[in-house]
C-alpha atoms as a PDB file:
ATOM      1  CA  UNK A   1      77.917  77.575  98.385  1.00  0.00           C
ATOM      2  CA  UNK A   2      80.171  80.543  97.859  1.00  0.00           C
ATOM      3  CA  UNK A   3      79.536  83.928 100.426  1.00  0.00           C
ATOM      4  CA  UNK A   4      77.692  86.445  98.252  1.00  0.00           C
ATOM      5  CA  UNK A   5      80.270  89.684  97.546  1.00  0.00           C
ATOM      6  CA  UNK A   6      83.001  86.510  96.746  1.00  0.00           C
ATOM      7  CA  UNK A   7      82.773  86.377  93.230  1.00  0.00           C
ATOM      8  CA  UNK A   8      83.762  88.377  89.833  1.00  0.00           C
ATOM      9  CA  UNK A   9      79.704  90.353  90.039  1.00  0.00           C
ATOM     10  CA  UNK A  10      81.151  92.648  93.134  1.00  0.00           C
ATOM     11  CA  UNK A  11      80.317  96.103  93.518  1.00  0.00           C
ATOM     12  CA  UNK A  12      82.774  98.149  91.129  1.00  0.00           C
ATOM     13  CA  UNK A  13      84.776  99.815  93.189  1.00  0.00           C
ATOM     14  CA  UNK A  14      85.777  96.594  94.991  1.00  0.00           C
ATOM     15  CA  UNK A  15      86.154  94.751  91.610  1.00  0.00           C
ATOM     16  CA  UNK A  16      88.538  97.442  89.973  1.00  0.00           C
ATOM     17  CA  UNK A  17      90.119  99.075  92.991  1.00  0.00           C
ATOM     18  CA  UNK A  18      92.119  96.541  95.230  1.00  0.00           C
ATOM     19  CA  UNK A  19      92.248  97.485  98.787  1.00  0.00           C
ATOM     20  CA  UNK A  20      94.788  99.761 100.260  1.00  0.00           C
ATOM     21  CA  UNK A  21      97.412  97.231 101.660  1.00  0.00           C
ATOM     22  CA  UNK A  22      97.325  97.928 105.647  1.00  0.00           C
ATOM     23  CA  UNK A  23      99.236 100.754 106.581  1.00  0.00           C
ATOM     24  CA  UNK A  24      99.062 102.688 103.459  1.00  0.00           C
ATOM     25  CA  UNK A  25      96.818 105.581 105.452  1.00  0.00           C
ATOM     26  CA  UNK A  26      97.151 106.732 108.985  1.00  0.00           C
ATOM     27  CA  UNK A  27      94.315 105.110 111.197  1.00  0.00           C
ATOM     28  CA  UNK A  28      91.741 107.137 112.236  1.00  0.00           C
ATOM     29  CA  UNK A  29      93.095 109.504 115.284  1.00  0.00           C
ATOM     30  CA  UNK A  30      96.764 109.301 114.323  1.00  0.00           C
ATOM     31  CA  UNK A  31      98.020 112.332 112.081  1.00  0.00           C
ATOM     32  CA  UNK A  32     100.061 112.044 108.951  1.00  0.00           C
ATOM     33  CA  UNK A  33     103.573 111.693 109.887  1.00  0.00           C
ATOM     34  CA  UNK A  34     102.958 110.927 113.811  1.00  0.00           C
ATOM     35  CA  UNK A  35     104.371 107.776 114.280  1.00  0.00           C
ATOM     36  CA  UNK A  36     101.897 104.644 115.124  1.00  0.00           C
ATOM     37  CA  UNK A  37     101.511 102.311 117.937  1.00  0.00           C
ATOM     38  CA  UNK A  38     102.975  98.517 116.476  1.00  0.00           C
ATOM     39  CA  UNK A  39     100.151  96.181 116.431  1.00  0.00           C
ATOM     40  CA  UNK A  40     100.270  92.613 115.244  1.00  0.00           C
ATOM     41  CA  UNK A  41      98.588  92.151 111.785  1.00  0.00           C
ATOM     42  CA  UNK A  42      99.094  90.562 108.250  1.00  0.00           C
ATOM     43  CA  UNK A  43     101.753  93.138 107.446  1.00  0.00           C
ATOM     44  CA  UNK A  44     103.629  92.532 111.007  1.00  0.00           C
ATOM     45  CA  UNK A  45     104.198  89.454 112.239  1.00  0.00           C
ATOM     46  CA  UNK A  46     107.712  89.458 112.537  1.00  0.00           C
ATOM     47  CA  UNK A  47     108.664  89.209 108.558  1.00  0.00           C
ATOM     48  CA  UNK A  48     109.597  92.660 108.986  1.00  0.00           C
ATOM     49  CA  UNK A  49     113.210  91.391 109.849  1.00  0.00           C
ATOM     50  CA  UNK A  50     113.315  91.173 105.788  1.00  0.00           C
ATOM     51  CA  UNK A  51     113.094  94.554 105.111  1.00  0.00           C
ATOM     52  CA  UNK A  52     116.548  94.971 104.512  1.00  0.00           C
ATOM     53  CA  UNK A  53     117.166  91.851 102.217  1.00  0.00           C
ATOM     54  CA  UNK A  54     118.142  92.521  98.355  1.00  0.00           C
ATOM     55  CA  UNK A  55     115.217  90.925  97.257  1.00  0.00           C
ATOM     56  CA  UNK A  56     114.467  90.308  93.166  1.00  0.00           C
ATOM     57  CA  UNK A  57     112.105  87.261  93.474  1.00  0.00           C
ATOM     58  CA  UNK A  58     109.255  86.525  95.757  1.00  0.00           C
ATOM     59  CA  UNK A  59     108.214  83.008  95.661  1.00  0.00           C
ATOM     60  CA  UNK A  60     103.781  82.960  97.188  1.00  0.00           C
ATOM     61  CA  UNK A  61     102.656  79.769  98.477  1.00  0.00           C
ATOM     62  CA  UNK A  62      98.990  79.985  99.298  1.00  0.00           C
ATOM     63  CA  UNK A  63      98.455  76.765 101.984  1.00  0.00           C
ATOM     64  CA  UNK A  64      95.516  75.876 103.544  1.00  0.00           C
ATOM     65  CA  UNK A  65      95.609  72.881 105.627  1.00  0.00           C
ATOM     66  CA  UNK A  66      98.964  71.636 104.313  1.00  0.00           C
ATOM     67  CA  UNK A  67     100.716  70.287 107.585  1.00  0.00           C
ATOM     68  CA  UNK A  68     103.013  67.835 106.734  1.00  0.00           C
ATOM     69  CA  UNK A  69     102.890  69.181 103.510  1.00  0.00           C
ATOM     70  CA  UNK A  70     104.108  72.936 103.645  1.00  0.00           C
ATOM     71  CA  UNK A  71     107.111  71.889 105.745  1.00  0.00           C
ATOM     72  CA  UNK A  72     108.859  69.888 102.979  1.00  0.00           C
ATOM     73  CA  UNK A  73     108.006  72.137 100.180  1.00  0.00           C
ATOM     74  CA  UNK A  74     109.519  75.239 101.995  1.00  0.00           C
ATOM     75  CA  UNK A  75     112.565  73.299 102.102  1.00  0.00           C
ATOM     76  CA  UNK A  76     112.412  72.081  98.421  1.00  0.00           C
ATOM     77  CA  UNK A  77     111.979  75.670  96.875  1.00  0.00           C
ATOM     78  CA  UNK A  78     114.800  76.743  98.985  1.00  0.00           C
ATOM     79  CA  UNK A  79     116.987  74.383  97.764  1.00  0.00           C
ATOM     80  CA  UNK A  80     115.617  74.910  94.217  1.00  0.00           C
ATOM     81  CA  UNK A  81     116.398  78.217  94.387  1.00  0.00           C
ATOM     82  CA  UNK A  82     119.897  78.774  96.111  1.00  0.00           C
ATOM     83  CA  UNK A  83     121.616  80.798  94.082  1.00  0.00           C
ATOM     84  CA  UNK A  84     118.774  83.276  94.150  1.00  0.00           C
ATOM     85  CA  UNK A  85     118.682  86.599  96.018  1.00  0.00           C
ATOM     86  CA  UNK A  86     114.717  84.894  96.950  1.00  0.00           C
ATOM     87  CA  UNK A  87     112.024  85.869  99.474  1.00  0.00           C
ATOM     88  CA  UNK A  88     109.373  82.505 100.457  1.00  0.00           C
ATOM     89  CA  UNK A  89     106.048  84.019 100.919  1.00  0.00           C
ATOM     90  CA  UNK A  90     103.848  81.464 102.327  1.00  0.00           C
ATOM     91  CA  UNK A  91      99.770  82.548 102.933  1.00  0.00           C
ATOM     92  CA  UNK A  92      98.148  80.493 105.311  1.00  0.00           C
ATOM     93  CA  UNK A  93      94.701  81.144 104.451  1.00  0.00           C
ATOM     94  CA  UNK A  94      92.727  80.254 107.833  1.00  0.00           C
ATOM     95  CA  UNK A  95      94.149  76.677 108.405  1.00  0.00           C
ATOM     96  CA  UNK A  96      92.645  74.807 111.009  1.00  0.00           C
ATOM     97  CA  UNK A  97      95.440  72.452 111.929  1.00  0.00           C
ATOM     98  CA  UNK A  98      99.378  72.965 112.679  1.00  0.00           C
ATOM     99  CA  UNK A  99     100.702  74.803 109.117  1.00  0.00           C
ATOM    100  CA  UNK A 100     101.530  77.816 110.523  1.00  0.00           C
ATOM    101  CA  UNK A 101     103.462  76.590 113.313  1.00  0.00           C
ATOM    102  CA  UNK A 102     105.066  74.235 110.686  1.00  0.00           C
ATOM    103  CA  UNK A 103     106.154  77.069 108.669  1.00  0.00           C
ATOM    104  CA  UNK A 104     107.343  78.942 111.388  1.00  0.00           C
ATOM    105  CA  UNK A 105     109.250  76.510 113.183  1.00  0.00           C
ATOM    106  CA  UNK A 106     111.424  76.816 109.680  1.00  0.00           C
ATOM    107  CA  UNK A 107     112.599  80.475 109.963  1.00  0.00           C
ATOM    108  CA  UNK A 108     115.810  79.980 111.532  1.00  0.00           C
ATOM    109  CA  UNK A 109     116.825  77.221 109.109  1.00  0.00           C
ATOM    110  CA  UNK A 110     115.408  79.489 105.802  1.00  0.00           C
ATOM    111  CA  UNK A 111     116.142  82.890 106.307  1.00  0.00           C
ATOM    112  CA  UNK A 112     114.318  84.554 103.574  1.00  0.00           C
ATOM    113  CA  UNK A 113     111.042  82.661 104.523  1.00  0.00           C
ATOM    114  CA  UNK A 114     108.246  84.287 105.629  1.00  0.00           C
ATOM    115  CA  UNK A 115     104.522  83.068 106.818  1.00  0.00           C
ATOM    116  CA  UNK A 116     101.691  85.612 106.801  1.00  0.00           C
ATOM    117  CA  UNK A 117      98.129  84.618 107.774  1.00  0.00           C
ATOM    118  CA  UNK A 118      94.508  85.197 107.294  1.00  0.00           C
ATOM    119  CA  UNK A 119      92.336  85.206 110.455  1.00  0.00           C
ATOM    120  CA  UNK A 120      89.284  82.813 108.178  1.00  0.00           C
ATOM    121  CA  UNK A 121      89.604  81.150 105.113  1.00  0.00           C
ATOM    122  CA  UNK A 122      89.556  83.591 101.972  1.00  0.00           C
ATOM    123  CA  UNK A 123      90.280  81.323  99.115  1.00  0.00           C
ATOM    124  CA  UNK A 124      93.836  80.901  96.926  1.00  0.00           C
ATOM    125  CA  UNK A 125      93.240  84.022  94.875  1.00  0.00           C
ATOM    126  CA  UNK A 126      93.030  86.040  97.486  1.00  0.00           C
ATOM    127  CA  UNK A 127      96.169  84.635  99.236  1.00  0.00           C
ATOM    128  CA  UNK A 128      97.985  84.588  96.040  1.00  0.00           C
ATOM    129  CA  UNK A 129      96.985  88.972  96.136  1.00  0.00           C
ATOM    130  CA  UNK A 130      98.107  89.043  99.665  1.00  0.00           C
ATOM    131  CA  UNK A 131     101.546  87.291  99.223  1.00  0.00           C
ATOM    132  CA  UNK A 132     102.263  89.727  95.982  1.00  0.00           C
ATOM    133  CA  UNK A 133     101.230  92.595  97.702  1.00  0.00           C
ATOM    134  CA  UNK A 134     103.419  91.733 100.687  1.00  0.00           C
ATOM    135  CA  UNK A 135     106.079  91.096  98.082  1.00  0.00           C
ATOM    136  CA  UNK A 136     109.659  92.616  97.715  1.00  0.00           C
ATOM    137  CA  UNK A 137     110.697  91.246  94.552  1.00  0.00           C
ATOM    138  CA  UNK A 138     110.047  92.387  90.860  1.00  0.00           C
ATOM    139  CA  UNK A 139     109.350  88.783  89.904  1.00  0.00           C
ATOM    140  CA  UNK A 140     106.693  86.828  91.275  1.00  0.00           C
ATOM    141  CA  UNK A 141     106.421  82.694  91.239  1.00  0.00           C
ATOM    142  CA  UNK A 142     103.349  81.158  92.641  1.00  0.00           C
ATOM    143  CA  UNK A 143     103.243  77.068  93.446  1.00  0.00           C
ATOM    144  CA  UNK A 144     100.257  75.566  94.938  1.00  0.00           C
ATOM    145  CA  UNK A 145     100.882  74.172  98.368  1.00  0.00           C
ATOM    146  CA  UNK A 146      99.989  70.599  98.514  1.00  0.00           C
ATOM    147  CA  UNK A 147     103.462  69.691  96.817  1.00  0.00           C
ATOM    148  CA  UNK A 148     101.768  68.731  93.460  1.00  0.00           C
ATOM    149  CA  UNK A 149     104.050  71.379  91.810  1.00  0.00           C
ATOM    150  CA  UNK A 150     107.695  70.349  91.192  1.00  0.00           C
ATOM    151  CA  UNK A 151     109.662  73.537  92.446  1.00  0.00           C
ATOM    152  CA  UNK A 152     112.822  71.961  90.655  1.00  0.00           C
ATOM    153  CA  UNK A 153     110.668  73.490  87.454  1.00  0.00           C
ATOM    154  CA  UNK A 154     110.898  77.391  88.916  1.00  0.00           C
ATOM    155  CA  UNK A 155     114.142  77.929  87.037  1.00  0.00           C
ATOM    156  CA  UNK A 156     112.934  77.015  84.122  1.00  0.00           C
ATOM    157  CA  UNK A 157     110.029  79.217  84.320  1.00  0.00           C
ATOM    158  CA  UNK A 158     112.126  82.337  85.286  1.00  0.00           C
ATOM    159  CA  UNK A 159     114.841  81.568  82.062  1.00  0.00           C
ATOM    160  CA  UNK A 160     111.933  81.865  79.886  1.00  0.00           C
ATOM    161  CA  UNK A 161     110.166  85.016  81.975  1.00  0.00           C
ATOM    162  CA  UNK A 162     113.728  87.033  81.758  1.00  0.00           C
ATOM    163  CA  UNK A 163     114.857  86.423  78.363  1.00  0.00           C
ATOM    164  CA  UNK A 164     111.142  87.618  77.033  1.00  0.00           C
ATOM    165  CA  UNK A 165     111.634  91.509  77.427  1.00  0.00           C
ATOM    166  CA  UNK A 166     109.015  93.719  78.172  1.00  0.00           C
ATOM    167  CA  UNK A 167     106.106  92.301  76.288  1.00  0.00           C
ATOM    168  CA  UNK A 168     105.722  88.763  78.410  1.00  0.00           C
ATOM    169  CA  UNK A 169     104.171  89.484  81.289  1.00  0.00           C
ATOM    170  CA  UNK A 170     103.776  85.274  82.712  1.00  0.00           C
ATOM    171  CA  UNK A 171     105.137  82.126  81.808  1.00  0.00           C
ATOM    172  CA  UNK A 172     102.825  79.066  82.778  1.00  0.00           C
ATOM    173  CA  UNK A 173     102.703  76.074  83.513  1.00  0.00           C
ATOM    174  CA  UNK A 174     101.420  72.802  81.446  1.00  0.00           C
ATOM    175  CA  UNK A 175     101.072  69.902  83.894  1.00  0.00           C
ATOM    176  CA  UNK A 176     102.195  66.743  81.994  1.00  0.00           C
ATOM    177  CA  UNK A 177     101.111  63.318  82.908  1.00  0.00           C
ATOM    178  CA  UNK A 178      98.580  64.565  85.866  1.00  0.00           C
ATOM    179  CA  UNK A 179      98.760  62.756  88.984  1.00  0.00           C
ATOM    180  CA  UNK A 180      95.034  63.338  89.870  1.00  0.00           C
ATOM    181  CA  UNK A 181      91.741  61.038  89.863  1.00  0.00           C
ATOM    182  CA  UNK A 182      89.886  60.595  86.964  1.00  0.00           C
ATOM    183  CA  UNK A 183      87.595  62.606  87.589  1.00  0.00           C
ATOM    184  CA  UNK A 184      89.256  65.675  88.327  1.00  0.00           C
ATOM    185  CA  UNK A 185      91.027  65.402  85.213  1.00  0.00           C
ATOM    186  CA  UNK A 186      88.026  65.027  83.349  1.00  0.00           C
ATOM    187  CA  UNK A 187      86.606  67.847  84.627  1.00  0.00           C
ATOM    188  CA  UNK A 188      89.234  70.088  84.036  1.00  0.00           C
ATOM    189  CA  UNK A 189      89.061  69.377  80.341  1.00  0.00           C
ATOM    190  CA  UNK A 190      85.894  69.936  79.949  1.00  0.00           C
ATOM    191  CA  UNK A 191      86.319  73.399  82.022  1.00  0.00           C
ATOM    192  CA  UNK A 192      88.882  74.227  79.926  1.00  0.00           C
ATOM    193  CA  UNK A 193      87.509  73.941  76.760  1.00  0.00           C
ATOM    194  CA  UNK A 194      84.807  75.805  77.709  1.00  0.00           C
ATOM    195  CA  UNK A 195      86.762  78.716  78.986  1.00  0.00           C
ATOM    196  CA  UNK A 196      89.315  78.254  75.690  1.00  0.00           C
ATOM    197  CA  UNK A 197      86.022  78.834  73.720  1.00  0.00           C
ATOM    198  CA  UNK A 198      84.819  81.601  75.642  1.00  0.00           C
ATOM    199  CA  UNK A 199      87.423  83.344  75.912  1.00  0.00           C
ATOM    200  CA  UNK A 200      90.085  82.764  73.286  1.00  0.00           C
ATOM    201  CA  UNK A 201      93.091  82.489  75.950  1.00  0.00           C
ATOM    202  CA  UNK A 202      94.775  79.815  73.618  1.00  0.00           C
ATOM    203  CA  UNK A 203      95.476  78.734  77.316  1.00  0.00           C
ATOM    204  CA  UNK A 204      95.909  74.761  77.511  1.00  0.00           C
ATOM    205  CA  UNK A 205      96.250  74.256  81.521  1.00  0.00           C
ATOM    206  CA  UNK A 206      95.050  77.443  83.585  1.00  0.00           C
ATOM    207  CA  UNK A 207      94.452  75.309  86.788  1.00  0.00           C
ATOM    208  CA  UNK A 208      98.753  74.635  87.056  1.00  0.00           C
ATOM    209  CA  UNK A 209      99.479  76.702  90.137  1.00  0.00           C
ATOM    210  CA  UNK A 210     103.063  76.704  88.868  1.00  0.00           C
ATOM    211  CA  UNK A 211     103.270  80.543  87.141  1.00  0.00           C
ATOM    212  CA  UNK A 212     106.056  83.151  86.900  1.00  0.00           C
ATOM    213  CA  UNK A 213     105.018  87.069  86.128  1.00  0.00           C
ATOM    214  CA  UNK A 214     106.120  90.373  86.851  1.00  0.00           C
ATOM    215  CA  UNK A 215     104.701  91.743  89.656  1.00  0.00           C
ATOM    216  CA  UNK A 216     103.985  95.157  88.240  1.00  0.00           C
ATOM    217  CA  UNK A 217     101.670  93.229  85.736  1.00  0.00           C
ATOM    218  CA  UNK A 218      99.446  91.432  88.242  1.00  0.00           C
ATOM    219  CA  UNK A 219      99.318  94.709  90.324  1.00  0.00           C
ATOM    220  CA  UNK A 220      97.480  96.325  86.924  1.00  0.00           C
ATOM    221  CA  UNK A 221      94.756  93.051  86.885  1.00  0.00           C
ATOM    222  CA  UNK A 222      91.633  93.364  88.014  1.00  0.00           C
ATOM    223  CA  UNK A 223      90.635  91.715  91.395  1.00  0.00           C
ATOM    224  CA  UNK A 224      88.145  89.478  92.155  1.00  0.00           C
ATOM    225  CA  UNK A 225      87.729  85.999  94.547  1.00  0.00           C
ATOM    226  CA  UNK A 226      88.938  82.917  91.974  1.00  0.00           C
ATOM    227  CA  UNK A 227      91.043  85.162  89.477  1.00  0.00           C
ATOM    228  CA  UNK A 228      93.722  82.904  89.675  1.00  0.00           C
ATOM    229  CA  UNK A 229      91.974  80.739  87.398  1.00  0.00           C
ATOM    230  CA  UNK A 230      91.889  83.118  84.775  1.00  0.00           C
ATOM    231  CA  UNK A 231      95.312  85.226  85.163  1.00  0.00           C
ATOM    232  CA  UNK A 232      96.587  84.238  81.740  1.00  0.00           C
ATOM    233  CA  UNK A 233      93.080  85.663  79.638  1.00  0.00           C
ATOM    234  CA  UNK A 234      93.371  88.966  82.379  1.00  0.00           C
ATOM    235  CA  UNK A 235      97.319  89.368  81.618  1.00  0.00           C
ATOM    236  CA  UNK A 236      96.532  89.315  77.617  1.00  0.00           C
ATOM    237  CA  UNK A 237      94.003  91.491  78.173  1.00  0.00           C
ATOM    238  CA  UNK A 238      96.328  94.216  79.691  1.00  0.00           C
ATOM    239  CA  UNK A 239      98.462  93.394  75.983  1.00  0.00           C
ATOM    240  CA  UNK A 240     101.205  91.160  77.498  1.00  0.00           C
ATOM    241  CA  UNK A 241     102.127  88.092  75.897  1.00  0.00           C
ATOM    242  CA  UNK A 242     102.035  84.593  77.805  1.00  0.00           C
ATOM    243  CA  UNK A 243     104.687  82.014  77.405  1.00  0.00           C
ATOM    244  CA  UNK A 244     104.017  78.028  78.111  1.00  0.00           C
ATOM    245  CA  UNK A 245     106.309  75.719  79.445  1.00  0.00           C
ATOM    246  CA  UNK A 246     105.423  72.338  80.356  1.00  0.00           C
ATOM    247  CA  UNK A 247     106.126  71.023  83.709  1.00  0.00           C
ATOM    248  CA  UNK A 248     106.448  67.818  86.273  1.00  0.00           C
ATOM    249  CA  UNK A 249     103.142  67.041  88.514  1.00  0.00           C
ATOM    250  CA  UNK A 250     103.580  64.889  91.263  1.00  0.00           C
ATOM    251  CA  UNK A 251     100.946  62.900  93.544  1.00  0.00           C
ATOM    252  CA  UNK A 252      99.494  64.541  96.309  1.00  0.00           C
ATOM    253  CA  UNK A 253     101.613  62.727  99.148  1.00  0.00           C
ATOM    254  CA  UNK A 254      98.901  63.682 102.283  1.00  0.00           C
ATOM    255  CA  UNK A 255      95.680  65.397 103.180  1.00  0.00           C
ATOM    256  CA  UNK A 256      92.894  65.655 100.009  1.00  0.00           C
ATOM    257  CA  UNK A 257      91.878  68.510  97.497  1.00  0.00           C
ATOM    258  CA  UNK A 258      89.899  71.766  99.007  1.00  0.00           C
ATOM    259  CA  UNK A 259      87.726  71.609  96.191  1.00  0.00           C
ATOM    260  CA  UNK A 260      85.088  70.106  94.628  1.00  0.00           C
ATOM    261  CA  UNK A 261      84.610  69.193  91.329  1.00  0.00           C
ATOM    262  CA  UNK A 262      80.674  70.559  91.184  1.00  0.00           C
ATOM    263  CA  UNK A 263      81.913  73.689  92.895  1.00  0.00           C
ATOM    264  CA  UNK A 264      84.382  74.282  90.811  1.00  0.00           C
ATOM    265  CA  UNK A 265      82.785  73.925  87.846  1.00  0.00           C
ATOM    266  CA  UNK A 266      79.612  76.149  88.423  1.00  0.00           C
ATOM    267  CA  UNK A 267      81.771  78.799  90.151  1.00  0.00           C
ATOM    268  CA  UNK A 268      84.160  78.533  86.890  1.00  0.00           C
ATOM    269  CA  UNK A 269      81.200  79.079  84.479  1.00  0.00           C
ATOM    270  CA  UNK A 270      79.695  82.198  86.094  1.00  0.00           C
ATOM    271  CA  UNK A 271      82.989  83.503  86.223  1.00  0.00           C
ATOM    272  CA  UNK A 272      84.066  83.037  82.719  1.00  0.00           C
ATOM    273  CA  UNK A 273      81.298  84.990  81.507  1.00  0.00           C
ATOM    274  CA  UNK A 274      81.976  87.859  83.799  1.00  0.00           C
ATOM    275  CA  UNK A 275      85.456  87.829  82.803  1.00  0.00           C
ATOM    276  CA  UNK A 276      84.453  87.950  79.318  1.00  0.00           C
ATOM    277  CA  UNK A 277      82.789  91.006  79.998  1.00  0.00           C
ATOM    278  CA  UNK A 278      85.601  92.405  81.325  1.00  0.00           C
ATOM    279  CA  UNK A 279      87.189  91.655  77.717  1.00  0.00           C
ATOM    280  CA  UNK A 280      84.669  93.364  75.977  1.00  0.00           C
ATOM    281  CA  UNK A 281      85.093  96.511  78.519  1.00  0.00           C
ATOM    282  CA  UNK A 282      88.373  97.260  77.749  1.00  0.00           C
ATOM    283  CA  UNK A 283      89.342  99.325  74.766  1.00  0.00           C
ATOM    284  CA  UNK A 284      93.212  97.771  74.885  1.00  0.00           C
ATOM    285  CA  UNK A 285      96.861  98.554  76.153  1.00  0.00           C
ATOM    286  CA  UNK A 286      98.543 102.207  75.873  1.00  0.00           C
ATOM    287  CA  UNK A 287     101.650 103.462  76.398  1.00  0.00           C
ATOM    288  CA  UNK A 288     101.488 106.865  77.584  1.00  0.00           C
ATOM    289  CA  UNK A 289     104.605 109.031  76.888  1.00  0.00           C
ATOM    290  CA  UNK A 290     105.568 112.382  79.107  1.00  0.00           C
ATOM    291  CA  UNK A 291     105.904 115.624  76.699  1.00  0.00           C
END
């Protein structure tokens, strides 16, 4: 059962007001200006040494539990990506086994890699906000981190996402030939013709963790726990156009799924219909001009 305060039916100000990133305001005690003490936290743990890269795309890699997993897929969307100026984000969202010393044991052999954790699990969407928000580069790709998601399909993604202009805002994935049971499969196509219905995304796959946006656009969504199932119906809503391009999906190789299929699925309905309110609550995109 999901913590109350977890869901899209928040109070307001947490539903359309992210959090200040950490750091953004002086602590209480320290003046504006007067330099702080360095504490270790999500925004320092020793990723700082990027600072100075030239950074235009930030790959985020929410894992939970992924050792033996996380390890090889670092490696694969390095390779995948080696003529990039690329940052690796990876979120490890309260693992209980040996993925963030996995990860970390890789810095000196990827040097744009990067591992930032949450002290309890939080869930993938809010990983995914914590990786974008720690996040150098104007582009953002996101790949789920049990390896399912073929990162040899990034470029792909980001040919489609840069020769779109100003008016696509993501390019997603379509998983083709899924290598899961039965029964998940059957369960996402019943969720997703339910949320197609409801919401009128046009959106064929919207559980591919394989996605490419600009970062600006996600920044201008509005947060809640499990968005990251509905990102493409929240980034037409803001007026930006969605692109589709279908993609690899490979067998999970070790550990299981984090989720449920009876979860997901009443978690997914109560959340569709508050995200179709948030349709109905929003008078459309503007383009405000300086005079």
């Amino acid at each position: 059962m999901r913590r109350f305060g977890t869901g899209l039916f928040i109070a307001a100000v947490d539903l359309y007001k992210a959090r200040a990133a950490f750091g953004r305001l002086p602590p209480p005690g320290i003046r504006s200006g007067e330099k702080r003490p360095t504490r270790q936290s999500l925004w320092h743990d020793g990723s700082e040494r990027n600072i100075g890269m030239d950074v235009a795309l930030s790959v985020v890699v929410p894992v939970k539990d992924e050792a033996g997993n996380a390890a090889p897929l670092a490696r694969e969307i390095a390779a995948a990506l080696a003529g990039e100026r690329a940052e690796f984000i990876f979120v490890d969202d309260g693992s209980g086994d040996g993925t963030a010393a996995e990860l970390q044991a890789l810095k000196a052999s990827i040097p744009g890699l990067r591992v930032l954790q949450h002290g309890r699990n939080m869930g993938q969407s809010r990983a995914i906000r914590t990786g974008v928000l720690a996040a150098q580069g104007g582009i953002i790709v996101t790949l789920d981190g049990d390896g399912q998601n073929d990162p040899a399909d990034v470029p792909k993604l980001l040919a489609v996402l840069r020769a779109g202009g100003n008016t696509l805002g993501m390019v997603s994935g379509i998983r083709r030939r899924r290598q899961d049971s039965a029964g998940r499969k059957w369960a996402s196509a019943l969720a997703n013709g339910f949320r197609k219905w409801m919401l009128k995304d046009a959106a064929a796959d919207t559980g591919c963790g394989l996605k490419a946006f600009r970062r600006d656009v996600f920044l201008a969504l509005p947060y809640f726990d499990h968005m990251h199932r509905f990102l493409i119906a929240l980034v037409k809503r803001e007026g930006y156009e969605v692109a589709f391009v279908d993609v690899n999906h490979r067998p999970r190789l070790r550990g299981q799924s984090k989720y449920g299929n009876l979860r997901r699925a009443l978690v997914g309905i109560s959340d569709t219909f508050g995200v179709r309110w948030l349709q109905r609550r929003f008078s459309g995109a503007v383009e405000p001009k300086e005079i």
